[in-house]
PDB file of N, CA and C in Angstrom:
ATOM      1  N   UNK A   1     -49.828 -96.436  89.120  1.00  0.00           N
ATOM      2  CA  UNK A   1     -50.976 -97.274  88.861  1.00  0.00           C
ATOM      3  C   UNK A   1     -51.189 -98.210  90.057  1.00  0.00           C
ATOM      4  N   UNK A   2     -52.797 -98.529  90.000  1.00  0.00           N
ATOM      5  CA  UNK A   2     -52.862 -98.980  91.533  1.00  0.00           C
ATOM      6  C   UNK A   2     -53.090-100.862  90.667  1.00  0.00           C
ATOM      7  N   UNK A   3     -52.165-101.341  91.037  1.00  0.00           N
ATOM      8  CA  UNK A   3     -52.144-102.819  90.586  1.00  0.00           C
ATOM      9  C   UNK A   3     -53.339-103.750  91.095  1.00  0.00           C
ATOM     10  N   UNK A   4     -53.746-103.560  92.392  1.00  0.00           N
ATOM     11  CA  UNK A   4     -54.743-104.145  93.205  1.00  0.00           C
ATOM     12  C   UNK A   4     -55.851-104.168  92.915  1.00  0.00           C
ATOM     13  N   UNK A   5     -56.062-103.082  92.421  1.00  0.00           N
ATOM     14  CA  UNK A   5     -57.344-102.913  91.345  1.00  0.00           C
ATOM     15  C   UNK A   5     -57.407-103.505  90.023  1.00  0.00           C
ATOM     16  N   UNK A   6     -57.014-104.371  89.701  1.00  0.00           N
ATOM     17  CA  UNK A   6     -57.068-105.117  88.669  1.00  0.00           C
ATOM     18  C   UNK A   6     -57.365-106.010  88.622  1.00  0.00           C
ATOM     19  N   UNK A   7     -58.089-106.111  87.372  1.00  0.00           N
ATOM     20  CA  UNK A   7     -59.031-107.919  87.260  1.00  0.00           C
ATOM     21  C   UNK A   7     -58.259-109.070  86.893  1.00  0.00           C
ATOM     22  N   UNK A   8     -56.664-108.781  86.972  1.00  0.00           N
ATOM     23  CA  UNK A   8     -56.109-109.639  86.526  1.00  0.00           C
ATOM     24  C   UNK A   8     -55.699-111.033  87.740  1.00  0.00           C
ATOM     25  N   UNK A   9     -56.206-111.907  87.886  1.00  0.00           N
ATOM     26  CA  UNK A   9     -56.210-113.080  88.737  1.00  0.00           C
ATOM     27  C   UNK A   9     -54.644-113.255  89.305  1.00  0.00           C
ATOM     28  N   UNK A  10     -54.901-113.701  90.619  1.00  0.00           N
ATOM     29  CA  UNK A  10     -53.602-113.917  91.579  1.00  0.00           C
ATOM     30  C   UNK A  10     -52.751-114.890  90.647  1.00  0.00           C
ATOM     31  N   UNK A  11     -53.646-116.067  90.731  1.00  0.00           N
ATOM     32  CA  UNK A  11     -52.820-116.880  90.501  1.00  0.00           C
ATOM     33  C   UNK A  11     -52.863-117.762  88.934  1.00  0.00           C
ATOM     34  N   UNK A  12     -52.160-118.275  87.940  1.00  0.00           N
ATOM     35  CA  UNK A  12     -52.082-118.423  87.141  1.00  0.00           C
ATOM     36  C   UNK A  12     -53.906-119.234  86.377  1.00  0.00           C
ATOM     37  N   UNK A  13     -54.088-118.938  85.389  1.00  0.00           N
ATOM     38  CA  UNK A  13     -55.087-119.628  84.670  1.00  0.00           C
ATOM     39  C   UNK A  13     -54.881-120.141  83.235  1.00  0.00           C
ATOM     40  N   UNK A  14     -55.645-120.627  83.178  1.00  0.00           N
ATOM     41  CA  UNK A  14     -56.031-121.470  81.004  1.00  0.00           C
ATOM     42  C   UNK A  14     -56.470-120.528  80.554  1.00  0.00           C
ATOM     43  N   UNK A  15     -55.279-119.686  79.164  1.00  0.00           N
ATOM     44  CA  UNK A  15     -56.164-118.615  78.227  1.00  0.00           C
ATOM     45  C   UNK A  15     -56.250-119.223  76.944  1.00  0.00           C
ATOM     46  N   UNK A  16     -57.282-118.978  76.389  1.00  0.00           N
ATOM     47  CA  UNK A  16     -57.800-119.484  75.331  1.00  0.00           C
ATOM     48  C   UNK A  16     -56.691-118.565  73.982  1.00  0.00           C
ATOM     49  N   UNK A  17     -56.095-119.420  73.312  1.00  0.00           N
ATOM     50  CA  UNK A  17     -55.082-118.962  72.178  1.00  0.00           C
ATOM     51  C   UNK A  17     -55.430-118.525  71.889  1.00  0.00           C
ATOM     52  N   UNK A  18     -56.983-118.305  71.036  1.00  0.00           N
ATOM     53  CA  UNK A  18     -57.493-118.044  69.741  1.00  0.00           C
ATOM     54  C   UNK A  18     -57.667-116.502  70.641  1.00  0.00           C
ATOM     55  N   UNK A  19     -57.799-116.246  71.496  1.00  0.00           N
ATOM     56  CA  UNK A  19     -58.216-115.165  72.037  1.00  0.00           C
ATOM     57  C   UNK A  19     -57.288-114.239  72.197  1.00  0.00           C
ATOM     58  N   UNK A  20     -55.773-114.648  72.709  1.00  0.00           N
ATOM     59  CA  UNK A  20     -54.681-113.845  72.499  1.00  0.00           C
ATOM     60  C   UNK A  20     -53.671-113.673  71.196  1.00  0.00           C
ATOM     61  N   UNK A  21     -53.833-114.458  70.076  1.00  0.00           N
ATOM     62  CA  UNK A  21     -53.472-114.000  68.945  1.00  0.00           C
ATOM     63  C   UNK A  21     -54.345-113.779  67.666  1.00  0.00           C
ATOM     64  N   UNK A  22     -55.834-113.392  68.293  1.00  0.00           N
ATOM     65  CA  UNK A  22     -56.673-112.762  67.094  1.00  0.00           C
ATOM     66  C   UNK A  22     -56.324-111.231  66.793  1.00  0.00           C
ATOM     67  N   UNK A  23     -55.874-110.257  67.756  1.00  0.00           N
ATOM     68  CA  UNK A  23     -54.943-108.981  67.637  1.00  0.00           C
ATOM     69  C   UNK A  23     -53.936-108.931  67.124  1.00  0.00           C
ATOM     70  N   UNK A  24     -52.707-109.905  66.825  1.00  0.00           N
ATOM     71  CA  UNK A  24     -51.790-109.773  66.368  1.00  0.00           C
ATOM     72  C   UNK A  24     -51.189-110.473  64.828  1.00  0.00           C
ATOM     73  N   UNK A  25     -52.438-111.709  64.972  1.00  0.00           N
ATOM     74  CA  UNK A  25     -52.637-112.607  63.940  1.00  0.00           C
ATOM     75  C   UNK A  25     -51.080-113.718  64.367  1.00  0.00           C
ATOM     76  N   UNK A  26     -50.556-113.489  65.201  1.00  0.00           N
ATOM     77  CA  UNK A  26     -49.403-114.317  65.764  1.00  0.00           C
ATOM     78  C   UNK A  26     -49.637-114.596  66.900  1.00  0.00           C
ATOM     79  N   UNK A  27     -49.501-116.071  67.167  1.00  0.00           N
ATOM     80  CA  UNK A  27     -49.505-116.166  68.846  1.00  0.00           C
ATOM     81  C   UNK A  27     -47.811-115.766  69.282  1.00  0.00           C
ATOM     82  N   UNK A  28     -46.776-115.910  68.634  1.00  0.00           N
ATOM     83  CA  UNK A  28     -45.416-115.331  69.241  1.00  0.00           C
ATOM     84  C   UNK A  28     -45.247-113.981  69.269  1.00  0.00           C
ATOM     85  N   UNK A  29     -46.032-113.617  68.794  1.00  0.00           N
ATOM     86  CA  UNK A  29     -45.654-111.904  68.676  1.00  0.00           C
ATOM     87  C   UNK A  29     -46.889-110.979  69.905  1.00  0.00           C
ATOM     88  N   UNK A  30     -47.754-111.901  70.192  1.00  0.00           N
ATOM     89  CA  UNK A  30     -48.830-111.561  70.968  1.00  0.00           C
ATOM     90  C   UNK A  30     -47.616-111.581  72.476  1.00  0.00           C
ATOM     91  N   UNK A  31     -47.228-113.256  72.850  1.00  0.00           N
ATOM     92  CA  UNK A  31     -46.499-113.278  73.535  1.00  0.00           C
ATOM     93  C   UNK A  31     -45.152-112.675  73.730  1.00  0.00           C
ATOM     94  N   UNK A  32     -44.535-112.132  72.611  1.00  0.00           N
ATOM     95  CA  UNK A  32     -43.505-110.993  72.928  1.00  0.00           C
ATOM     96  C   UNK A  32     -43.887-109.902  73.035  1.00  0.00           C
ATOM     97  N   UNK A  33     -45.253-109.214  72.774  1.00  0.00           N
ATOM     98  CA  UNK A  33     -45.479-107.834  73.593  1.00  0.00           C
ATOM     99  C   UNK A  33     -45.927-108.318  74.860  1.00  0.00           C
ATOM    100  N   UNK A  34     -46.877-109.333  75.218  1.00  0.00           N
ATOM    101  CA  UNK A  34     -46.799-109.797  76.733  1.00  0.00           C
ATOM    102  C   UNK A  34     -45.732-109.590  77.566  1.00  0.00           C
ATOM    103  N   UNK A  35     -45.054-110.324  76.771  1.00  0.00           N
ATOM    104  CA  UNK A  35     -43.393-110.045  77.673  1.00  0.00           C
ATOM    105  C   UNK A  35     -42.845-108.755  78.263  1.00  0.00           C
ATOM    106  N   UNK A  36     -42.611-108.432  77.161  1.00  0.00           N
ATOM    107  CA  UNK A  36     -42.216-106.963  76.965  1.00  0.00           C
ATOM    108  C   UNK A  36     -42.861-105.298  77.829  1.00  0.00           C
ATOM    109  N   UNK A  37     -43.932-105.696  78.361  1.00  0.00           N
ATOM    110  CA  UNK A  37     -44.939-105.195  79.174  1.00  0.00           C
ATOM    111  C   UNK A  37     -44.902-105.497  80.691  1.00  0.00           C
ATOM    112  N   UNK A  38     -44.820-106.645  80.627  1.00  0.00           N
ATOM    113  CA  UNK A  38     -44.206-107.487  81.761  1.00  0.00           C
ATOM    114  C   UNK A  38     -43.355-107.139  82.690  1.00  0.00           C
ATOM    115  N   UNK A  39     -42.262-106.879  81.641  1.00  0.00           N
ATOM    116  CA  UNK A  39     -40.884-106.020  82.031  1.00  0.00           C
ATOM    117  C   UNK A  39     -40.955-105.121  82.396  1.00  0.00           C
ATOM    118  N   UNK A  40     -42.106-104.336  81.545  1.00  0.00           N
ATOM    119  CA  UNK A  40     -42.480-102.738  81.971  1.00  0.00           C
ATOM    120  C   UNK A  40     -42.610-103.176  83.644  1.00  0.00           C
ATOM    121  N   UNK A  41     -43.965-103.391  83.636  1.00  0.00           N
ATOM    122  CA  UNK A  41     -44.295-103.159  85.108  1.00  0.00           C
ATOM    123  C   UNK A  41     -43.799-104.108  86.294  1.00  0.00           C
ATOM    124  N   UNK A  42     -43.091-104.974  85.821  1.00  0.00           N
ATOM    125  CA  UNK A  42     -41.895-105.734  86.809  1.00  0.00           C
ATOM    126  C   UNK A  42     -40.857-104.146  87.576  1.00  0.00           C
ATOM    127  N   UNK A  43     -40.412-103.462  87.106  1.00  0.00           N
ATOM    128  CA  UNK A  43     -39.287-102.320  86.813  1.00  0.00           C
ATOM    129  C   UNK A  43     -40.369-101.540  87.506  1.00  0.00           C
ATOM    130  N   UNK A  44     -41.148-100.983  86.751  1.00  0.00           N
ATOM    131  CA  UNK A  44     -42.205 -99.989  88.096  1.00  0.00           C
ATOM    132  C   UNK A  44     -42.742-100.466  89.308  1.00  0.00           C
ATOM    133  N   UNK A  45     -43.108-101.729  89.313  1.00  0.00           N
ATOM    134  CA  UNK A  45     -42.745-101.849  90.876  1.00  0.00           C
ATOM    135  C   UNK A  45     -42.178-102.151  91.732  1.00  0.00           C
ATOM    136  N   UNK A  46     -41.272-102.037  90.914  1.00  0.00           N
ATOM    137  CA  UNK A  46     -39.684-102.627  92.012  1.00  0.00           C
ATOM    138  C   UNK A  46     -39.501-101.302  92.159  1.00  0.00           C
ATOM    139  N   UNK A  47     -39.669-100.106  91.321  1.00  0.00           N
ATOM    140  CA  UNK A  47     -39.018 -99.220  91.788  1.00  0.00           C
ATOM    141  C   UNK A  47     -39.512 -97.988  92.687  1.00  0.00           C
ATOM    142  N   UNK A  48     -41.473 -98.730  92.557  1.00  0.00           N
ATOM    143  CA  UNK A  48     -42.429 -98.112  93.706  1.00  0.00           C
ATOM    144  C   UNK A  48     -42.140 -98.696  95.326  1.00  0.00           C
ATOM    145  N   UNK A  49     -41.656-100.012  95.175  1.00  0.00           N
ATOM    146  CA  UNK A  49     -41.427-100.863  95.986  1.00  0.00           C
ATOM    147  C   UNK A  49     -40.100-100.292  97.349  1.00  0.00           C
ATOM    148  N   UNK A  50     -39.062 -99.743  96.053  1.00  0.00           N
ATOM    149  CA  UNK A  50     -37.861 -99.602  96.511  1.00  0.00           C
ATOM    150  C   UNK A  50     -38.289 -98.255  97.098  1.00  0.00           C
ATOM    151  N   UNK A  51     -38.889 -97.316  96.333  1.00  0.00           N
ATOM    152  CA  UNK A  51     -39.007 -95.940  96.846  1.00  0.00           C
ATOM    153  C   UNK A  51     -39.806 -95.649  98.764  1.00  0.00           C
ATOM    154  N   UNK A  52     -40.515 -96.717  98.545  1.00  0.00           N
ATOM    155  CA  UNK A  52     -40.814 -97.177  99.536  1.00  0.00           C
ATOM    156  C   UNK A  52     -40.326 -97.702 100.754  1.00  0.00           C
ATOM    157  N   UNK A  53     -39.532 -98.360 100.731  1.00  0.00           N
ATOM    158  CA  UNK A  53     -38.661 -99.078 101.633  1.00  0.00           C
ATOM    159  C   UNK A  53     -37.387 -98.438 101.862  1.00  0.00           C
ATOM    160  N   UNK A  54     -37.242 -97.565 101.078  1.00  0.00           N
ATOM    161  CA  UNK A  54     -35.910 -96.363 101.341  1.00  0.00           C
ATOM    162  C   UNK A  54     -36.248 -95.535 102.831  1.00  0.00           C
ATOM    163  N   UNK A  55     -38.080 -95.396 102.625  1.00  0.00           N
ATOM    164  CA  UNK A  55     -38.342 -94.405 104.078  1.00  0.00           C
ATOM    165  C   UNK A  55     -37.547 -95.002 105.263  1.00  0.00           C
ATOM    166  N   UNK A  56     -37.298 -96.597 105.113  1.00  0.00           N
ATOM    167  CA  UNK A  56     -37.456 -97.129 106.431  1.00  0.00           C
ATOM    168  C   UNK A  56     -35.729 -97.078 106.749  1.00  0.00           C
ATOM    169  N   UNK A  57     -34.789 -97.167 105.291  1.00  0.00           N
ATOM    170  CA  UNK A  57     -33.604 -97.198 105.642  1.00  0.00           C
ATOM    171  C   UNK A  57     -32.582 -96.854 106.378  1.00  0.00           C
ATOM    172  N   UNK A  58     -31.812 -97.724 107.199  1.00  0.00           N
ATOM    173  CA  UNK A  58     -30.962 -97.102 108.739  1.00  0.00           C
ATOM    174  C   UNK A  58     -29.637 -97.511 108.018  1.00  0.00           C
ATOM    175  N   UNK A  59     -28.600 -96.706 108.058  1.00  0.00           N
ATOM    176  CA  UNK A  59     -27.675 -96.586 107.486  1.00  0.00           C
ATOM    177  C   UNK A  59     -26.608 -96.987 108.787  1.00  0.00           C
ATOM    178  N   UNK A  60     -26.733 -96.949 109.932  1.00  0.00           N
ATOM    179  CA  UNK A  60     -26.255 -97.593 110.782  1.00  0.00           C
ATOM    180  C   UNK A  60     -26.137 -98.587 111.769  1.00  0.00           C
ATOM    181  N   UNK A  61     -27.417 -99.114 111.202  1.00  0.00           N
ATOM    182  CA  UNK A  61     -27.572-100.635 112.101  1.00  0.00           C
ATOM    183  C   UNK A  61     -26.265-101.480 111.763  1.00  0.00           C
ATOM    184  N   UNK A  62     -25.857-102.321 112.954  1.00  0.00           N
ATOM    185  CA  UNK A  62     -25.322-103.588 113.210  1.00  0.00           C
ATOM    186  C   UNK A  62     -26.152-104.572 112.969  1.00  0.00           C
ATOM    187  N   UNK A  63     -25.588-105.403 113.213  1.00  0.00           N
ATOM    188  CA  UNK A  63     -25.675-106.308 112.973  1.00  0.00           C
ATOM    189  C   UNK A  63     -26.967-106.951 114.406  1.00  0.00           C
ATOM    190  N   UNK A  64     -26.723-106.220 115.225  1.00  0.00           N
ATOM    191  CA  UNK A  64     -27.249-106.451 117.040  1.00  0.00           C
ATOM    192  C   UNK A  64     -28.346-105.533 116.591  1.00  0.00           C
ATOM    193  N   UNK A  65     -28.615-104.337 115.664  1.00  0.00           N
ATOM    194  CA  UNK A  65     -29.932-103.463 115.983  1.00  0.00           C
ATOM    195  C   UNK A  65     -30.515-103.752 115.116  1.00  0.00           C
ATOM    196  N   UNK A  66     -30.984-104.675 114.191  1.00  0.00           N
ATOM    197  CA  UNK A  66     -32.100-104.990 113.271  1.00  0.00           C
ATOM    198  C   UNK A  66     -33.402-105.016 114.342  1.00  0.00           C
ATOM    199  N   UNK A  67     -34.236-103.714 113.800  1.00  0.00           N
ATOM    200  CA  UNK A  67     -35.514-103.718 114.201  1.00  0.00           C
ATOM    201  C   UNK A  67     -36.901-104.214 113.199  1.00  0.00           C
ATOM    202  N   UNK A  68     -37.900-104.302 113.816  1.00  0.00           N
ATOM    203  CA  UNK A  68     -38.391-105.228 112.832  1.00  0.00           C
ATOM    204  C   UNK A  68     -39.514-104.022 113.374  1.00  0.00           C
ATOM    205  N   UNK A  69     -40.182-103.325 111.634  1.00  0.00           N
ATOM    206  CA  UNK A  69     -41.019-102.159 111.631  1.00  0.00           C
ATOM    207  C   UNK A  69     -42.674-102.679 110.970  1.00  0.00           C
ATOM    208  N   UNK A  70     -43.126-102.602 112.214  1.00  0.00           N
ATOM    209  CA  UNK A  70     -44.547-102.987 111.187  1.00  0.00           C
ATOM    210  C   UNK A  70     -45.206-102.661 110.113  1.00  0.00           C
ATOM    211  N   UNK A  71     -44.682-101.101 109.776  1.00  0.00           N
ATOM    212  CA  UNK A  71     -45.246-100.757 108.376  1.00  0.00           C
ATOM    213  C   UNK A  71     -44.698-101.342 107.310  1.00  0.00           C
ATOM    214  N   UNK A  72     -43.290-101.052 107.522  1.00  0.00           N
ATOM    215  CA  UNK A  72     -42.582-102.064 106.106  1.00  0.00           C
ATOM    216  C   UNK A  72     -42.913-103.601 106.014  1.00  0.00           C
ATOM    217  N   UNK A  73     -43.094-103.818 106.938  1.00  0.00           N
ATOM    218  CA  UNK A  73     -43.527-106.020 106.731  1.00  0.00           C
ATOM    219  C   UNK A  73     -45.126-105.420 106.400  1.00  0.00           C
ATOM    220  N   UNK A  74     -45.743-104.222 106.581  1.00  0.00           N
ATOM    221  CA  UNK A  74     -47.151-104.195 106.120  1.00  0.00           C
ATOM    222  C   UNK A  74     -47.226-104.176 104.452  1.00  0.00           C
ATOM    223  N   UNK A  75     -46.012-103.476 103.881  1.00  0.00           N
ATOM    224  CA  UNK A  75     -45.670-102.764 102.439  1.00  0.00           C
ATOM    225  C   UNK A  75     -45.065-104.129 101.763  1.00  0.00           C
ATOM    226  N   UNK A  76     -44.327-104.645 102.094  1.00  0.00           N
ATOM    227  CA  UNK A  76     -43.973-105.834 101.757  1.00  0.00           C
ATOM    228  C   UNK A  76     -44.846-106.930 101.561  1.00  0.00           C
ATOM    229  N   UNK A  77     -45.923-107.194 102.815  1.00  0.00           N
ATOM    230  CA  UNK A  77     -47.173-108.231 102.171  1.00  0.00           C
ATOM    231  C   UNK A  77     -47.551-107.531 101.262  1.00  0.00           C
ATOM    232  N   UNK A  78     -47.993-106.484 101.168  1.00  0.00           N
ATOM    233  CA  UNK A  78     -48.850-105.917  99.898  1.00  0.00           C
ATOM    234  C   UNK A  78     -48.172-106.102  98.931  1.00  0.00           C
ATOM    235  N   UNK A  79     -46.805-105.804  98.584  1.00  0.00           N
ATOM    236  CA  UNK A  79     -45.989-106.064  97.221  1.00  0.00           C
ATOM    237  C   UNK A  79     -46.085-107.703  96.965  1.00  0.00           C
ATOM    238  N   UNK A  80     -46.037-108.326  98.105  1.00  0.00           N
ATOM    239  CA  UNK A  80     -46.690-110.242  97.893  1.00  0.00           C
ATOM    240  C   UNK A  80     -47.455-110.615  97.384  1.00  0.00           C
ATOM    241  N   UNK A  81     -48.923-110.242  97.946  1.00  0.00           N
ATOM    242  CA  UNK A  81     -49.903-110.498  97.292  1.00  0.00           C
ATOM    243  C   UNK A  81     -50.803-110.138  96.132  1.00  0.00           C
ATOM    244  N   UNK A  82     -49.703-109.143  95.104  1.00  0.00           N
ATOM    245  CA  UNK A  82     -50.286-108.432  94.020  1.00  0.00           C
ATOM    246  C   UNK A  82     -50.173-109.597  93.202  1.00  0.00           C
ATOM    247  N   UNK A  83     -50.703-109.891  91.870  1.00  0.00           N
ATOM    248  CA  UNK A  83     -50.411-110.296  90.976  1.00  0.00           C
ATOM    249  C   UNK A  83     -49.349-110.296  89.902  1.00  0.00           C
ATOM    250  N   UNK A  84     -48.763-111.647  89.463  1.00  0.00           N
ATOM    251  CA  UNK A  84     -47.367-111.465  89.372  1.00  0.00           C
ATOM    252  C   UNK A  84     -47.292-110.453  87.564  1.00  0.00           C
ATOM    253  N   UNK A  85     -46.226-109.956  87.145  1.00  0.00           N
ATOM    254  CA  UNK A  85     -46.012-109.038  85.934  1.00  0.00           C
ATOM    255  C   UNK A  85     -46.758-109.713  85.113  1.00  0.00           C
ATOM    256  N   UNK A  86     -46.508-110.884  84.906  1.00  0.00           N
ATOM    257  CA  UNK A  86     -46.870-111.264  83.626  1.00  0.00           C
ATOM    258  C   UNK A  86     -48.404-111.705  83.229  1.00  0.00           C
ATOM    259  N   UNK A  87     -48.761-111.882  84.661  1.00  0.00           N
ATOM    260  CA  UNK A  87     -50.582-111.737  84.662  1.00  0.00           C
ATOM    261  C   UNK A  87     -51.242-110.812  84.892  1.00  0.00           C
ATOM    262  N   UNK A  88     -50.675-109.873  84.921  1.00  0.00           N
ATOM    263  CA  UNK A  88     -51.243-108.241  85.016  1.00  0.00           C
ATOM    264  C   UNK A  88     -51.174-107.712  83.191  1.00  0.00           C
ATOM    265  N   UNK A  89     -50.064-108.525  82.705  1.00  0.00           N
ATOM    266  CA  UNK A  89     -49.792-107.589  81.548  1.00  0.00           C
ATOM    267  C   UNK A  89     -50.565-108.459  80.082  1.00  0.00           C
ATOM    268  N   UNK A  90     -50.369-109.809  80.810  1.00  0.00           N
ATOM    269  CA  UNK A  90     -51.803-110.543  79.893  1.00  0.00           C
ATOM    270  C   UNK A  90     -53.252-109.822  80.120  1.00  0.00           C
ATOM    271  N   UNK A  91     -53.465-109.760  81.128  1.00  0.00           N
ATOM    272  CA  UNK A  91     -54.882-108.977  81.329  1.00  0.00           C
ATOM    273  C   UNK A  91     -54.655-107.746  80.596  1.00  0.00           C
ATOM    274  N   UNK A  92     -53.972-107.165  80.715  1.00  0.00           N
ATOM    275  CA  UNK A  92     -54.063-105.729  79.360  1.00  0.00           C
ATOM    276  C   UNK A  92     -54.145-105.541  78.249  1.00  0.00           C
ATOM    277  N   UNK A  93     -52.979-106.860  78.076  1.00  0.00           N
ATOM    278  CA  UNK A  93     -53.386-107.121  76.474  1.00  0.00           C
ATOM    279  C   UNK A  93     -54.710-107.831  76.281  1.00  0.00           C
ATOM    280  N   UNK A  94     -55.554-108.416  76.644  1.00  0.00           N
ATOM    281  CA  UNK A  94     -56.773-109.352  76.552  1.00  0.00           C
ATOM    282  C   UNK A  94     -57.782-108.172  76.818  1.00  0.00           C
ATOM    283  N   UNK A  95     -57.940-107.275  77.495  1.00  0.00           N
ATOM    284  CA  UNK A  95     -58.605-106.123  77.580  1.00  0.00           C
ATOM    285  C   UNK A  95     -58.243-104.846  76.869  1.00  0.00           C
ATOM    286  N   UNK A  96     -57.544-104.852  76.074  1.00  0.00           N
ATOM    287  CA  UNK A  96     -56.688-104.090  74.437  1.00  0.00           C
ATOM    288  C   UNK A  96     -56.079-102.643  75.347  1.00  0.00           C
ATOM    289  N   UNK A  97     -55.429-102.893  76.092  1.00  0.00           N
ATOM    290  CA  UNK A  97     -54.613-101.629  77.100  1.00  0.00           C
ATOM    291  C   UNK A  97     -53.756-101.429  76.957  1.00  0.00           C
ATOM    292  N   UNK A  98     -52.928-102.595  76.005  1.00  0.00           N
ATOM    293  CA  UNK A  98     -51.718-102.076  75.492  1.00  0.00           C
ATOM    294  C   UNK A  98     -51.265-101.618  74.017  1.00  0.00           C
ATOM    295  N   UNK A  99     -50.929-100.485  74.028  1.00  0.00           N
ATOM    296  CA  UNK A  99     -50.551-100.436  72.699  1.00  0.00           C
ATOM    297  C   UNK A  99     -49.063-100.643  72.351  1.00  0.00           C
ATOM    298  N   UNK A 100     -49.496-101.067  70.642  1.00  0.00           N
ATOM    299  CA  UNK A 100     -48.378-102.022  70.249  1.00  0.00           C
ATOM    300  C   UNK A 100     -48.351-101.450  68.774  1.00  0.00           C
ATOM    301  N   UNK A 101     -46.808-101.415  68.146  1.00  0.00           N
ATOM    302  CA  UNK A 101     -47.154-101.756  66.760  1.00  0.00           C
ATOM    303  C   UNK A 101     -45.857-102.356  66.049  1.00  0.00           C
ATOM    304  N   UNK A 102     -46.000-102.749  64.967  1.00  0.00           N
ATOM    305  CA  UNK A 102     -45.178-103.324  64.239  1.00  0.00           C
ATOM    306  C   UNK A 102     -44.217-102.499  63.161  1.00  0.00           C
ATOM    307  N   UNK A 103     -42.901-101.921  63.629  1.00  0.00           N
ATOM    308  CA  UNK A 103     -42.406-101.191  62.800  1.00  0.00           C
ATOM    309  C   UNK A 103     -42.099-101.323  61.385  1.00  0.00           C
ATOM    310  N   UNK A 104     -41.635-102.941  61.220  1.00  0.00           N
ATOM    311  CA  UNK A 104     -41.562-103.749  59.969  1.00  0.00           C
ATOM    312  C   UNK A 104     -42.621-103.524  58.874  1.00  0.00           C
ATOM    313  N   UNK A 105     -43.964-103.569  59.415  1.00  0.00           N
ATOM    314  CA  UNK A 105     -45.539-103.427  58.515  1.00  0.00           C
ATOM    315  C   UNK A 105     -45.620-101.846  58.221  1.00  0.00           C
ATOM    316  N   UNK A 106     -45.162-100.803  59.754  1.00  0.00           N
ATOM    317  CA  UNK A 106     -45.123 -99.667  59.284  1.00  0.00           C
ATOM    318  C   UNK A 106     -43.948 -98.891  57.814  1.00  0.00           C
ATOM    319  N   UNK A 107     -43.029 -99.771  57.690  1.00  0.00           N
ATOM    320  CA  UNK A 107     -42.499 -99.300  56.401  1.00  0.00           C
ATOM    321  C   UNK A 107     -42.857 -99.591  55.314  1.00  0.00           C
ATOM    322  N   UNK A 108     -43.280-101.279  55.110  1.00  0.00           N
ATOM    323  CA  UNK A 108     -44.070-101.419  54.356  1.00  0.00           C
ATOM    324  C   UNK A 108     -45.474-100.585  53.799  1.00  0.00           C
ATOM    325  N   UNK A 109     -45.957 -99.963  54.852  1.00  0.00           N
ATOM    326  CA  UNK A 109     -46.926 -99.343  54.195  1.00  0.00           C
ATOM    327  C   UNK A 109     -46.263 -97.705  53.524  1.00  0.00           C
ATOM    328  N   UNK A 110     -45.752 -97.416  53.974  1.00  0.00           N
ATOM    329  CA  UNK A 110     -44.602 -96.241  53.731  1.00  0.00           C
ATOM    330  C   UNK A 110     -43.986 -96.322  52.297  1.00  0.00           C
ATOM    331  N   UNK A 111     -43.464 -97.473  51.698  1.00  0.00           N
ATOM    332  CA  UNK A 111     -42.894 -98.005  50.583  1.00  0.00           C
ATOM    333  C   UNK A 111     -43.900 -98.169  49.598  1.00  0.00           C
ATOM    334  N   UNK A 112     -45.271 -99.054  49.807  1.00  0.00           N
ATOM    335  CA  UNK A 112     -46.106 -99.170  49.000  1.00  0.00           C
ATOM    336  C   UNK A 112     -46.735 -97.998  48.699  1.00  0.00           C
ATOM    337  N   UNK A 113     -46.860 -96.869  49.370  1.00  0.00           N
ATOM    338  CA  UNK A 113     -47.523 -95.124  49.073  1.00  0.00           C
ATOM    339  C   UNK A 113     -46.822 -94.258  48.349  1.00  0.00           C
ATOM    340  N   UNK A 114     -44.961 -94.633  48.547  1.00  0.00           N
ATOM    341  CA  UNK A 114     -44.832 -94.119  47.595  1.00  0.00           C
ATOM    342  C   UNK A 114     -44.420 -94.506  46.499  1.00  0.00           C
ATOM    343  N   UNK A 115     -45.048 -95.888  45.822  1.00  0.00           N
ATOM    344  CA  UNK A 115     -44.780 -96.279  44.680  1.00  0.00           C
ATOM    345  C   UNK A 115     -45.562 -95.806  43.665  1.00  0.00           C
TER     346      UNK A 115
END
C-alpha cells in the first residue's frame, strides 16, 4: 500500500468524538481497533522499510568504510515524512476501511438463535 497517498494529515489534529465512536457505540473500543491497526501498519512498514535497506547492506564495512549512499538517505526521508501509524489508521477508521468485529456480540447472537 502506497501510504503517501493518503488523506490522512502529517501531523497530528482535533477529532471530533462523536464522530469516532458513532461505529462502535464506544469511544474505547473505537480506540482499541485504532490501535490495533496501528500496529498493523507500524510492522508493514518497518518491514517494507527494512526490505529496502537490505539492498544497500555491506557486510564488511569497518568501521573507516561507512559510505554514505544517496538512494538510501533518499528511502529514508521518504519513510520520515509519511504519516505516523496511528494517523493513517484513524483516517481508515473515520473513512470505514477497517473492518472490525466484536466476537463477544457474535456469540451472543449465536445463543439467542438457538434458543
Amino acid at each position: 500500500m502506497d501510504y503517501k497517498k493518503s488523506k490522512a494529515p502529517v501531523n497530528t489534529i482535533t477529532r471530533n468524538t462523536i464522530e469516532l465512536w458513532k461505529d462502535t457505540g464506544n469511544i474505547y473500543e473505537s480506540v482499541a481497533i485504532i490501535a490495533k491497526r496501528a500496529n498493523q501498519i507500524a510492522v508493514e512498514i518497518k518491514q517494507d522499510l527494512n526490505k529496502k535497506l537490505a539492498e544497500f547492506a555491506s557486510y564488511n564495512d569497518t568501521l573507516e568504510e561507512v559510505f554514505e549512499n544517496r538512494e538510501q538517505i533518499e528511502i529514508s526521508r521518504y519513510y520520515e515524512k509519511l504519516p505516523k501509524p496511528s494517523l493513517l489508521a484513524t483516517q481508515e477508521f473515520v473513512e470505514g476501511k477497517i473492518y472490525w468485529r466484536d466476537p463477544s456480540k457474535d456469540n451472543e447472537n449465536v445463543v439467542e438463535e438457538n434458543s
